[in-house]
C-alpha atoms as a PDB file:
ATOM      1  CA  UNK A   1      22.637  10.994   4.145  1.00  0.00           C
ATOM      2  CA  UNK A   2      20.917   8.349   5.840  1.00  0.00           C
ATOM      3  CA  UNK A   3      20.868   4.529   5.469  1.00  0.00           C
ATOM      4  CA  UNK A   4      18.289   3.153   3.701  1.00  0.00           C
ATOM      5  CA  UNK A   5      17.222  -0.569   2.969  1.00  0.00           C
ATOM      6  CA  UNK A   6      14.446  -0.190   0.035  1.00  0.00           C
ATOM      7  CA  UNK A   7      12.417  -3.013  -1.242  1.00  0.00           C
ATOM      8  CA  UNK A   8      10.730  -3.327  -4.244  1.00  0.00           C
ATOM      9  CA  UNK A   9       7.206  -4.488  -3.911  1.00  0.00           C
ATOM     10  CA  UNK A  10       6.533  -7.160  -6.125  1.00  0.00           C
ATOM     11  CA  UNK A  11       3.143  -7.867  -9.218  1.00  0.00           C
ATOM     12  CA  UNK A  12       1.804 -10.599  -7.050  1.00  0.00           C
ATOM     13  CA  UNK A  13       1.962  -8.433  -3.695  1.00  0.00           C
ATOM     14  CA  UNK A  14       0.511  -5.217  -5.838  1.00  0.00           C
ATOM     15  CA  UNK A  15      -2.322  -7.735  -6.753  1.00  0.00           C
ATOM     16  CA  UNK A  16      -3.488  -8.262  -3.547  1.00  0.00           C
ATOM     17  CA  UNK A  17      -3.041  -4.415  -2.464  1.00  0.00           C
ATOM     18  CA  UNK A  18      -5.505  -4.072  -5.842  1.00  0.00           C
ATOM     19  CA  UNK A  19      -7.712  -6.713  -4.619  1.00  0.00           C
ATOM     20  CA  UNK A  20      -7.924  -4.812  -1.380  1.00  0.00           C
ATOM     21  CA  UNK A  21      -8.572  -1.301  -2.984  1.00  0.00           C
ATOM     22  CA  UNK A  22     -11.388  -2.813  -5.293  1.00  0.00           C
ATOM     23  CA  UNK A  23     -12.951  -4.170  -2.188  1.00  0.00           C
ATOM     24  CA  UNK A  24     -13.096  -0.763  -0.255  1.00  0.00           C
ATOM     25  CA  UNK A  25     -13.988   0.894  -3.367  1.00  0.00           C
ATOM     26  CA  UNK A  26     -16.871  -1.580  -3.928  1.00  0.00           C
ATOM     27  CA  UNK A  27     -18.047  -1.059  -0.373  1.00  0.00           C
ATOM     28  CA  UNK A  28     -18.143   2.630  -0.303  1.00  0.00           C
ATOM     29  CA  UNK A  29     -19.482   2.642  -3.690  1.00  0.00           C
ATOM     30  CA  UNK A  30     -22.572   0.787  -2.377  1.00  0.00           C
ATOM     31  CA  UNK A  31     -22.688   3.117   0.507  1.00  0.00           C
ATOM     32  CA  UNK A  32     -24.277   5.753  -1.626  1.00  0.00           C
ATOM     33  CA  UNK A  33     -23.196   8.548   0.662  1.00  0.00           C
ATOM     34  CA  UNK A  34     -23.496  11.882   0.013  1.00  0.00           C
ATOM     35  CA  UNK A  35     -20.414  12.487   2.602  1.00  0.00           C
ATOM     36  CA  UNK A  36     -17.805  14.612   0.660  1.00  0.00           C
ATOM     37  CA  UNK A  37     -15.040  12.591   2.420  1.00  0.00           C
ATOM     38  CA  UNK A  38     -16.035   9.153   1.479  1.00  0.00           C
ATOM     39  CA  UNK A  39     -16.085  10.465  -2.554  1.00  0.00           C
ATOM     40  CA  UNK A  40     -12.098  11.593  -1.812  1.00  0.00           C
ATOM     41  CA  UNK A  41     -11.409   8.542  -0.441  1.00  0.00           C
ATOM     42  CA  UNK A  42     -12.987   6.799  -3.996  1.00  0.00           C
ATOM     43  CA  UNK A  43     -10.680   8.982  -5.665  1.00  0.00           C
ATOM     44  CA  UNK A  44      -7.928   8.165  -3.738  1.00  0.00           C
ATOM     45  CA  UNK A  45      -8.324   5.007  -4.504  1.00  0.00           C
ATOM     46  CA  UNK A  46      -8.662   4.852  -8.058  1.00  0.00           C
ATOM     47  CA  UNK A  47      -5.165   7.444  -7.649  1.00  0.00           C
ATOM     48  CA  UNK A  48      -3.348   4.255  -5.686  1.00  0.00           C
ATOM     49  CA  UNK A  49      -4.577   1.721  -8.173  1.00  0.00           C
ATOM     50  CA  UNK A  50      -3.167   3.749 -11.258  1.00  0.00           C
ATOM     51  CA  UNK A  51       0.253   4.358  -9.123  1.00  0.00           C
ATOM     52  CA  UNK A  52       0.584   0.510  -8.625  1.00  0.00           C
ATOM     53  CA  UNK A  53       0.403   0.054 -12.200  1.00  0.00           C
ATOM     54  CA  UNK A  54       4.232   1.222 -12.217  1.00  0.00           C
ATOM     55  CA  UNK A  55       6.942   0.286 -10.294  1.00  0.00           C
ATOM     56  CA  UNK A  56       6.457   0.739  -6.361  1.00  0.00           C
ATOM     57  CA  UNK A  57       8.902   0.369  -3.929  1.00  0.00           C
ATOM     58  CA  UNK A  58       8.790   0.625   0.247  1.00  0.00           C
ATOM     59  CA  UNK A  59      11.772   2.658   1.914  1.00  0.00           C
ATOM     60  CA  UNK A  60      12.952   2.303   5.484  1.00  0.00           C
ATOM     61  CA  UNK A  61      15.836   3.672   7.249  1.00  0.00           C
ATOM     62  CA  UNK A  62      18.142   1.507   8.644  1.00  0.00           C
ATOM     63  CA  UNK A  63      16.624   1.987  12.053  1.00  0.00           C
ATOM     64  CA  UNK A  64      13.270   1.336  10.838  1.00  0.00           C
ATOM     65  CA  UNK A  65      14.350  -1.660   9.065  1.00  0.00           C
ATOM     66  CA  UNK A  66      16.348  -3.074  12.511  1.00  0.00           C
ATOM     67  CA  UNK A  67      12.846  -2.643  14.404  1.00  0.00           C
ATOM     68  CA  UNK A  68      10.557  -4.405  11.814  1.00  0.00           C
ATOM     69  CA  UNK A  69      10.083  -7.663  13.161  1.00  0.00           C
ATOM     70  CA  UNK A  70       9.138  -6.024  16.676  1.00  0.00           C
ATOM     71  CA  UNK A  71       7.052  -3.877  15.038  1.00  0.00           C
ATOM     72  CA  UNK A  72       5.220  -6.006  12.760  1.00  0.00           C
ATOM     73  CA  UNK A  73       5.634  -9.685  13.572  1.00  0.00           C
ATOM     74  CA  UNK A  74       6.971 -10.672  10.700  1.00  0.00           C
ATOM     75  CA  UNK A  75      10.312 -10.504   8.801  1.00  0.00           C
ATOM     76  CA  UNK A  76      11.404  -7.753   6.645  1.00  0.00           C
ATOM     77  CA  UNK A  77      10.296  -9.625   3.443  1.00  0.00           C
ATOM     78  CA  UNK A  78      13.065  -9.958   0.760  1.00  0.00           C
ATOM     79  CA  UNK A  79      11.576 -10.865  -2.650  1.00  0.00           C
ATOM     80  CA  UNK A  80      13.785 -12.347  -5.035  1.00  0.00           C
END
């Protein structure tokens, strides 16, 4: 079994994942397209909102975790 480093992801980061969603929802809402694919991606969305209502949680291996600064720019964040 492989290393792992996991992370829960805090209310105040869900927020602004939320406050992301809401946005893309709003905009293809006032698309008012008939395209198939952008109605799955509404429901998709509403999906992720629900699923952040719980406990969420981001899982790297220990190699991923040991390139994430490179990768990203930024420090694996530890929340306390």
């Amino acid at each position: 079994m492989k290393k792992t480093v996991k992370q829960v992801i805090p209310a105040a980061q869900k927020k602004i994942i939320i406050d992301a969603l809401n946005l893309m929802l709003k905009f293809l809402q006032d698309l008012k397209s008939e395209d198939e694919n952008v109605h799955y991606k509404m429901f998709d969305i509403l999906c992720l909102k629900g699923m952040l209502s719980g406990e969420v949680s981001a899982e790297f291996t220990m190699s991923e975790y040991d390139k994430f600064c490179s990768n990203h720019g930024v420090d694996f964040p530890i929340y306390s």
